[in-house]
Protein backbone atom coordinates (compact mmCIF):
# COMPACT_ATOMS: atom_id res chain seq x y z
CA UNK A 1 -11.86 -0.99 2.97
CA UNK A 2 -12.33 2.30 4.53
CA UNK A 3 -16.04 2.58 4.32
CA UNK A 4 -16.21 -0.27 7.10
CA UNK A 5 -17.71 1.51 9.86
CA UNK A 6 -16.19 -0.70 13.04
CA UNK A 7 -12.92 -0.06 11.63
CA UNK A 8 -13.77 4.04 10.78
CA UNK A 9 -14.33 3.61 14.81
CA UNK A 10 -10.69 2.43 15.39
CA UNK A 11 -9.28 4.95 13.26
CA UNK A 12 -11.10 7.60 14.60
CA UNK A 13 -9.69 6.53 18.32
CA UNK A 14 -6.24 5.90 16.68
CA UNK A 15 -6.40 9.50 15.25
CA UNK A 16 -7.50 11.37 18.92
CA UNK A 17 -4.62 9.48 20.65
CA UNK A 18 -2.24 10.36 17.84
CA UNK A 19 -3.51 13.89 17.45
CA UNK A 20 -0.97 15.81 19.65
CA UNK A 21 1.53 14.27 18.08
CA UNK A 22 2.50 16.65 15.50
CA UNK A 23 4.30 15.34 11.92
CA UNK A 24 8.13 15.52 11.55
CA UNK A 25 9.70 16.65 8.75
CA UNK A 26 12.55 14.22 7.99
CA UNK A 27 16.06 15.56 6.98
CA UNK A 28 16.94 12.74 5.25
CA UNK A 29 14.25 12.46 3.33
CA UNK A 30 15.61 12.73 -0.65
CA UNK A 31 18.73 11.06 0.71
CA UNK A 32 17.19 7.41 1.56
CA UNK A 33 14.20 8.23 -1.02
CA UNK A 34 14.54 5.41 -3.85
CA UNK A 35 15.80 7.43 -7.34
CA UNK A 36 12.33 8.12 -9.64
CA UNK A 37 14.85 6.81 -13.15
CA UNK A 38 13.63 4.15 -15.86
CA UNK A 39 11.98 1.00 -14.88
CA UNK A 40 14.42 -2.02 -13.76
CA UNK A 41 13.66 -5.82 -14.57
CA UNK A 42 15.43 -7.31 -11.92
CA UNK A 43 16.54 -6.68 -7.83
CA UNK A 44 19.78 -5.64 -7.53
CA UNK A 45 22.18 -3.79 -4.78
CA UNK A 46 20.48 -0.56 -6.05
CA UNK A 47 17.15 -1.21 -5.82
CA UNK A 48 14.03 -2.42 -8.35
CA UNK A 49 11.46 -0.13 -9.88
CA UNK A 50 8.54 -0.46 -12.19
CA UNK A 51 7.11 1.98 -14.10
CA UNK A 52 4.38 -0.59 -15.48
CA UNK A 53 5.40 1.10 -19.12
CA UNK A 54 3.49 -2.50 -20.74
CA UNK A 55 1.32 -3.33 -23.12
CA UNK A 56 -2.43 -4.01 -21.60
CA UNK A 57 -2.72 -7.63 -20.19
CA UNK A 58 -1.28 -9.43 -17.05
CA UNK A 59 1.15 -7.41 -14.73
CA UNK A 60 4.33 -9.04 -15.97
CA UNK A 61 8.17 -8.32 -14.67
CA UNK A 62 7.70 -11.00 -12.08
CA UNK A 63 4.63 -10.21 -10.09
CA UNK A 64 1.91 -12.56 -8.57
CA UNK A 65 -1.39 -11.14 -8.44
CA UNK A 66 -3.20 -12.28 -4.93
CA UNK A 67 -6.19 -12.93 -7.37
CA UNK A 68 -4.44 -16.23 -9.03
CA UNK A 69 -4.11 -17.66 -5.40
CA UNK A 70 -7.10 -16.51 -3.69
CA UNK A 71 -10.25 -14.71 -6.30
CA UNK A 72 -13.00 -14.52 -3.62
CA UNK A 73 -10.27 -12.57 -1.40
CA UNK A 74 -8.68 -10.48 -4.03
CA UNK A 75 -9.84 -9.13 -7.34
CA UNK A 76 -8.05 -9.28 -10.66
CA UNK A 77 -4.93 -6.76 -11.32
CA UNK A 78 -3.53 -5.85 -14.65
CA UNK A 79 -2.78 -3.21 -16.88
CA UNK A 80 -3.83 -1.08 -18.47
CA UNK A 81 -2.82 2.12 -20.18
CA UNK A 82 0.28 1.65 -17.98
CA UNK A 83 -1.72 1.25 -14.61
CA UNK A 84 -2.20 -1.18 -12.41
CA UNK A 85 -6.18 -1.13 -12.45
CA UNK A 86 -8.81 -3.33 -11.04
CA UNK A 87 -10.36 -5.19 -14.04
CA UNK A 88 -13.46 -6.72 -12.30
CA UNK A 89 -14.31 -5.46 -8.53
CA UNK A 90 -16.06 -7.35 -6.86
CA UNK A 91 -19.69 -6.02 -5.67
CA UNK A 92 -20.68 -8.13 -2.82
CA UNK A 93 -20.29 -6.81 0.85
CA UNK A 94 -17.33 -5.34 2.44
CA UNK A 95 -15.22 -6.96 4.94
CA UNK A 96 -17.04 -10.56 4.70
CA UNK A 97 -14.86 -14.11 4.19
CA UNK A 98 -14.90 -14.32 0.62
CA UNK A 99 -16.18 -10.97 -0.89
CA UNK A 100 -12.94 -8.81 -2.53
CA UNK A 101 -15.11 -5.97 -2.71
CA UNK A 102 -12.67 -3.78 -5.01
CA UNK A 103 -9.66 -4.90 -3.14
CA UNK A 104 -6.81 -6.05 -4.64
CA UNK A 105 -2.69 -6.53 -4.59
CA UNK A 106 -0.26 -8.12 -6.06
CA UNK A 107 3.61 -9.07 -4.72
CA UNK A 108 6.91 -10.72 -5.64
CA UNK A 109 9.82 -12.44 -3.68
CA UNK A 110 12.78 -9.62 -3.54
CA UNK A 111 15.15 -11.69 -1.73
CA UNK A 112 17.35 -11.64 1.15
CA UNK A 113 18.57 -7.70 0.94
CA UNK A 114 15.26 -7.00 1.69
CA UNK A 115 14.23 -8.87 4.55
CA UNK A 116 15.47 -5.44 6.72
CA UNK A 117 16.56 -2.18 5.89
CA UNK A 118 14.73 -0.79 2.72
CA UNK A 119 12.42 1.66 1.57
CA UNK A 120 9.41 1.08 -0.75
CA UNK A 121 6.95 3.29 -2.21
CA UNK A 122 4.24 4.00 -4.89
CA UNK A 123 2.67 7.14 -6.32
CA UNK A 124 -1.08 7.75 -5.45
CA UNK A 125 -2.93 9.17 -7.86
CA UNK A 126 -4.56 11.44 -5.23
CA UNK A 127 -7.88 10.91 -6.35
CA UNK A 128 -10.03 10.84 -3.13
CA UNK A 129 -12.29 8.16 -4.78
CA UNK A 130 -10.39 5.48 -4.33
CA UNK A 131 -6.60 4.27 -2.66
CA UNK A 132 -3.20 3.36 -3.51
CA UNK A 133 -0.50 1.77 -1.78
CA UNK A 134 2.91 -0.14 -0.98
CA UNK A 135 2.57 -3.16 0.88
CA UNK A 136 5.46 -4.36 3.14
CA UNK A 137 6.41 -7.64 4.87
CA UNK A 138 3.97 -10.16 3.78
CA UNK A 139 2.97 -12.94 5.08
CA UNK A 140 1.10 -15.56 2.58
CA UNK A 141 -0.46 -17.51 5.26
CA UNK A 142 -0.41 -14.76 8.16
CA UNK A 143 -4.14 -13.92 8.91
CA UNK A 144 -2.14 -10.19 8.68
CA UNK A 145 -1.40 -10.29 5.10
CA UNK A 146 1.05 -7.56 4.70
CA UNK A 147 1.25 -4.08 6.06
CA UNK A 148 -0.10 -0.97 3.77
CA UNK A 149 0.12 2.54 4.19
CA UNK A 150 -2.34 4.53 2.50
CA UNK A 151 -4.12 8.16 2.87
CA UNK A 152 -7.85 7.62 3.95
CA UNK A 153 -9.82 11.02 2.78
CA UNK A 154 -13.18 9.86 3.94
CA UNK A 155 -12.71 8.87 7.92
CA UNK A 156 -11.91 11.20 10.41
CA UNK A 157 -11.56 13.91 7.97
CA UNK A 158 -8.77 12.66 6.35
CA UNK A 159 -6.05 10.68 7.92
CA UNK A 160 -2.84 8.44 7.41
CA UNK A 161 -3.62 4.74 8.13
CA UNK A 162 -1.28 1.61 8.61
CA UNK A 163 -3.41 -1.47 7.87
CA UNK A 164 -2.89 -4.99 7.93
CA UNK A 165 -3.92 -5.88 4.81
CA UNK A 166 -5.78 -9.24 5.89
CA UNK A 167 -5.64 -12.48 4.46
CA UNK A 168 -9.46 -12.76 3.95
CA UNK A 169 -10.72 -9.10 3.73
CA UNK A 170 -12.64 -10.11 6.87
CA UNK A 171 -8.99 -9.88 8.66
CA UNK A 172 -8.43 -6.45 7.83
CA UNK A 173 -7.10 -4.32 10.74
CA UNK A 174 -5.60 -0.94 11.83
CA UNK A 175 -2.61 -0.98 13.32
CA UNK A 176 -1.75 2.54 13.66
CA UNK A 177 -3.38 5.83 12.32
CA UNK A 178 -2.06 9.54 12.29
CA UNK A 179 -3.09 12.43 11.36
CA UNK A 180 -0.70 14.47 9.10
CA UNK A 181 -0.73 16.93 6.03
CA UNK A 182 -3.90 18.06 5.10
CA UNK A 183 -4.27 16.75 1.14
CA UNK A 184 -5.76 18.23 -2.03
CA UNK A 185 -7.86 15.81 -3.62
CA UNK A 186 -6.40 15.17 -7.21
CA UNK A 187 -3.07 16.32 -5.79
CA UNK A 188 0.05 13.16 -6.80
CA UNK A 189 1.19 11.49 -3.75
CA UNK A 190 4.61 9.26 -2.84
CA UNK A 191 3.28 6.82 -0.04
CA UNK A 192 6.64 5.26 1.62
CA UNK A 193 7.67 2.84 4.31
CA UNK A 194 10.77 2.76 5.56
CA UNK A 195 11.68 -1.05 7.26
CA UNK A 196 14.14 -1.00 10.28
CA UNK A 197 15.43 -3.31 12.71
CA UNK A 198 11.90 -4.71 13.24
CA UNK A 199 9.88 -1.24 12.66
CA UNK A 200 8.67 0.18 10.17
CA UNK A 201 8.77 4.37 9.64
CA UNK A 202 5.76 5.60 7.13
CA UNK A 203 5.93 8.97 4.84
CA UNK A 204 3.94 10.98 2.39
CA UNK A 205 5.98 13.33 0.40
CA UNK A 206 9.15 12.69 2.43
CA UNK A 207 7.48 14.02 5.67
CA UNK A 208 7.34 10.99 8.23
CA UNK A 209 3.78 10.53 9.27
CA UNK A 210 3.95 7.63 11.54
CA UNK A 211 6.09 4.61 12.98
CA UNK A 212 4.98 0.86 14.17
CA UNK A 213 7.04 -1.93 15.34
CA UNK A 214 6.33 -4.48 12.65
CA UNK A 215 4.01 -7.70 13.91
CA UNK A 216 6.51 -10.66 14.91
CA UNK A 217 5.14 -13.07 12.13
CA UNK A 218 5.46 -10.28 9.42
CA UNK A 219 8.83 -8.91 10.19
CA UNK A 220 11.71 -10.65 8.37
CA UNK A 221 9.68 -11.34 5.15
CA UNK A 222 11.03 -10.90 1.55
CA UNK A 223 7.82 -10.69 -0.02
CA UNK A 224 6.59 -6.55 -0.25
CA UNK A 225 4.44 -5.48 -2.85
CA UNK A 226 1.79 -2.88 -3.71
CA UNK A 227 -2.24 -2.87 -3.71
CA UNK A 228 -5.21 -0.29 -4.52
CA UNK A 229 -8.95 -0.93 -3.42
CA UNK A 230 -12.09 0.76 -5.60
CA UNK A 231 -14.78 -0.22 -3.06
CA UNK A 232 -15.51 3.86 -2.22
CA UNK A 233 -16.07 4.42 -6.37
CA UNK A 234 -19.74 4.84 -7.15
CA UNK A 235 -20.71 1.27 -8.77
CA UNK A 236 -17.26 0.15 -8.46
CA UNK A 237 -16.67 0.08 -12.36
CA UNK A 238 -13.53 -1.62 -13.52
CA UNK A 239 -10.27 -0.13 -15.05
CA UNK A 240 -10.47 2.75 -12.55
CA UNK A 241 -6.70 4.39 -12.76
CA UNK A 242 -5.01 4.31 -9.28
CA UNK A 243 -1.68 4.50 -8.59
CA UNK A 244 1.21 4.99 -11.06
CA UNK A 245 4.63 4.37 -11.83
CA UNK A 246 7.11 3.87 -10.42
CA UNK A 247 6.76 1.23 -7.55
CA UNK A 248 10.01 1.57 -6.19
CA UNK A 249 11.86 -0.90 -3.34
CA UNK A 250 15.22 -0.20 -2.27
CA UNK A 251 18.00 -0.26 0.21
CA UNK A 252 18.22 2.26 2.80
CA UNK A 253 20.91 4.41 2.08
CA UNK A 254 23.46 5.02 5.42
């Protein structure tokens, strides 16, 4: 998704207005964080994580993969070697109707302690070749999709993006960009969202890199998840190892 070069244009205007705007480093950070412990099976008060920690095959522990209801708009997710990894991308054009193009996702219904208030996050792997992220407050039959936060190393230099996700990968949008810390590429990342009384607060590492109010028809929604897109690999092979455990949702702490 971030090869497209209208939206690189957006960005890039997204990142000059943000650009005086410098990161803040937020106190409460490790305090509202989600604990990194063993992998949970089921949402509770204290939150859910997944470590993916499976056997290779389908994703398991209660997640839909976008593929099974839409496979021209999302490619296959499963694991393997306890990853998340796209197992067929797509080759066909970016950003068309019904081309994935090395996008894909996958989500699950959390319930209502997590309609408002919570924190989710993944690890990227930090690998500039391709992204990782948490998505938040989807939508099934939004044109938005979802809201993802990911790091984008090849526009503008490098910067922090909010996207929604798009139904169709056509519908793909930026809703907010910032610039932040500079990143090493290979270098582990925690990509977080923080959801709040209708907005929604975005870190890497801890250190807040941006804030949105959350689009009317997304906020509210029980249904958060994760996603990773391969279209910037050379060739787009499959299996390509992304993100990592654990995905972690969880209240907000006071």
């Amino acid at each position: 998704m971030n090869t497209k070069i209208l939206v690189m244009g957006l960005c890039v205007v997204a990142v000059a207005r943000a650009a005086s705007a410098q990161p803040v480093r937020d106190s409460h950070s490790e305090a509202n964080s989600p604990a990194r412990g063993s992998q949970a099976t089921a949402v509770s008060s204290e939150g859910f994580e997944d470590d993916w920690k499976r056997p290779n095959g389908p994703l398991g522990n209660g997640w839909n993969s976008a593929h099974e209801d839409h496979p021209n708009w999302w490619d296959p997710l499963e694991i393997r070697k306890a990853a998340p990894v796209n197992t067929n991308p797509d080759k066909g054009p970016i950003v068309q109707p019904d081309n994935a193009a090395g996008r894909t996702a996958a989500y699950r219904d959390f319930g209502p302690a997590y309609a408002d208030n919570f924190t989710i996050g993944t690890w990227w792997n930090g690998k500039h070749h391709a992204v990782g992220f948490p998505i938040a407050c989807i939508n099934l039959d939004n044109p938005d999709w979802g809201l993802a936060f990911c790091y984008e190393p090849q526009i503008a230099g490098g910067v922090f993006v909010l996207w929604a996700m798009g139904r169709q990968p056509h519908q793909i949008r930026v809703v907010k960009a910032a610039s932040g810390p500079k990143h090493t590429d290979g270098t582990r990342m925690f990509l977080e969202m923080r959801v709040n009384g209708g907005s929604m607060t975005c870190l890497a590492d801890g250190q807040e890199v941006l804030a949105s109010p959350i689009p009317a028809e997304l906020a509210g929604s029980t249904v958060h998840g994760f996603g990773l897109d391969v279209n910037p690999v050379p060739g787009r092979p499959p299996n390509v190892e992304v993100i990592s455990g654990p995905f972690v949702i969880a209240p907000l702490k006071p």
